[in-house]
C-alpha atoms as a PDB file:
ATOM      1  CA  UNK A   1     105.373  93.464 117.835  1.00  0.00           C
ATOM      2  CA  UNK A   2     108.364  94.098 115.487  1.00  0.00           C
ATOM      3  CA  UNK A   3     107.970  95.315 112.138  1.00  0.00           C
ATOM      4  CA  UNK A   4     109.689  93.637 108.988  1.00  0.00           C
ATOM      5  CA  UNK A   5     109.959  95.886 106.218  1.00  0.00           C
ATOM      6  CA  UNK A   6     110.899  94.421 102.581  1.00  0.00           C
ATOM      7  CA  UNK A   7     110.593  95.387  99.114  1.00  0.00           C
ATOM      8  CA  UNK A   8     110.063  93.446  96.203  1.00  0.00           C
ATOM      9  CA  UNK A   9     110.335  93.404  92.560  1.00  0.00           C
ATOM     10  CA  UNK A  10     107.709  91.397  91.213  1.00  0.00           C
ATOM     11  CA  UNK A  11     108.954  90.671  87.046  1.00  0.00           C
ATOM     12  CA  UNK A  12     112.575  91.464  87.846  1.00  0.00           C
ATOM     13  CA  UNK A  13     113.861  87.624  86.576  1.00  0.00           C
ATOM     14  CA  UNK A  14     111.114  86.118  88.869  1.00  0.00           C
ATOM     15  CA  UNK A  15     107.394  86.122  87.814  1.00  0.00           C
ATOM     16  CA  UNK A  16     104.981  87.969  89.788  1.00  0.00           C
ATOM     17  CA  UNK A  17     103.201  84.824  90.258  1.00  0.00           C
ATOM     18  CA  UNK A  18     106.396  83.387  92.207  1.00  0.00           C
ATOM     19  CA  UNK A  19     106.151  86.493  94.487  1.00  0.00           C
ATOM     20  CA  UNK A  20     101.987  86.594  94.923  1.00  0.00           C
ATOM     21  CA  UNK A  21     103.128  82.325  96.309  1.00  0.00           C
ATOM     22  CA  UNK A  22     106.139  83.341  98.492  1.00  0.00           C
ATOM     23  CA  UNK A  23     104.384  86.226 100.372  1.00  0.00           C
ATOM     24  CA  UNK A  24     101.982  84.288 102.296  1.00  0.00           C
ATOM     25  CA  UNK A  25     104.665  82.319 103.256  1.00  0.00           C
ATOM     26  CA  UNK A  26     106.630  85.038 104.635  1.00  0.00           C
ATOM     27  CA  UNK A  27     104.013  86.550 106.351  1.00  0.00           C
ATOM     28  CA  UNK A  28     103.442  83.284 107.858  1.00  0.00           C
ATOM     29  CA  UNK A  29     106.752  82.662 109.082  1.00  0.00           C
ATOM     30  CA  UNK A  30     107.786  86.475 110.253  1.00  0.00           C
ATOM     31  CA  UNK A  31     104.208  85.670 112.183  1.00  0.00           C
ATOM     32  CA  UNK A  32     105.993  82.574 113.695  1.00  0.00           C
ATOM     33  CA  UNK A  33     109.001  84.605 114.696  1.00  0.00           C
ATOM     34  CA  UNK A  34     106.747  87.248 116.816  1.00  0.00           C
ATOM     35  CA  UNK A  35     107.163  89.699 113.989  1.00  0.00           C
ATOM     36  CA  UNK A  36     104.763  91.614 111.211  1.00  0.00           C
ATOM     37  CA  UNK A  37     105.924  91.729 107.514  1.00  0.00           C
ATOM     38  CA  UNK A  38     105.259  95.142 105.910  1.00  0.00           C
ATOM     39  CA  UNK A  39     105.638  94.726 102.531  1.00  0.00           C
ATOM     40  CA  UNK A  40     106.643  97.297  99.569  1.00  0.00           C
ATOM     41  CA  UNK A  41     106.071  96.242  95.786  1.00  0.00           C
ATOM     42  CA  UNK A  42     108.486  98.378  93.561  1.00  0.00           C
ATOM     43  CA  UNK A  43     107.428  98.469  89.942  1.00  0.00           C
ATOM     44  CA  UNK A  44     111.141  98.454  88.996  1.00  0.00           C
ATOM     45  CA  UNK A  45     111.279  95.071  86.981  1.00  0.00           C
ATOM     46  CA  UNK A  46     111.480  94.441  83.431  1.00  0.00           C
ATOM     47  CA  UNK A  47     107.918  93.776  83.429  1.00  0.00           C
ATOM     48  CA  UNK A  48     107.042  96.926  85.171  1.00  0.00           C
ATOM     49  CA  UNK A  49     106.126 100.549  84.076  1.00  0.00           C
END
């Protein structure tokens, strides 16, 4: 299986609710392509640390 790897900045101009929604639908559809979505949350935003 292939291996997706994306990073995301949850508070950066879109909510970290808007993120937590959209990444069960990427998993879902990198699943569809015959792929696995590895996922890294950077606490980069505005509303981060």
């Amino acid at each position: 299986m292939r291996h997706v790897g994306i990073a995301v900045i949850p508070g950066d101009g879109v909510g970290p609710e808007l993120v937590d929604a959209t990444l069960p639908v990427l998993h879902a559809a990198a699943g569809q392509a015959g792929a696995a979505l590895d996922v890294l949350e950077l606490d980069w935003g505005l509303g981060g640390g």
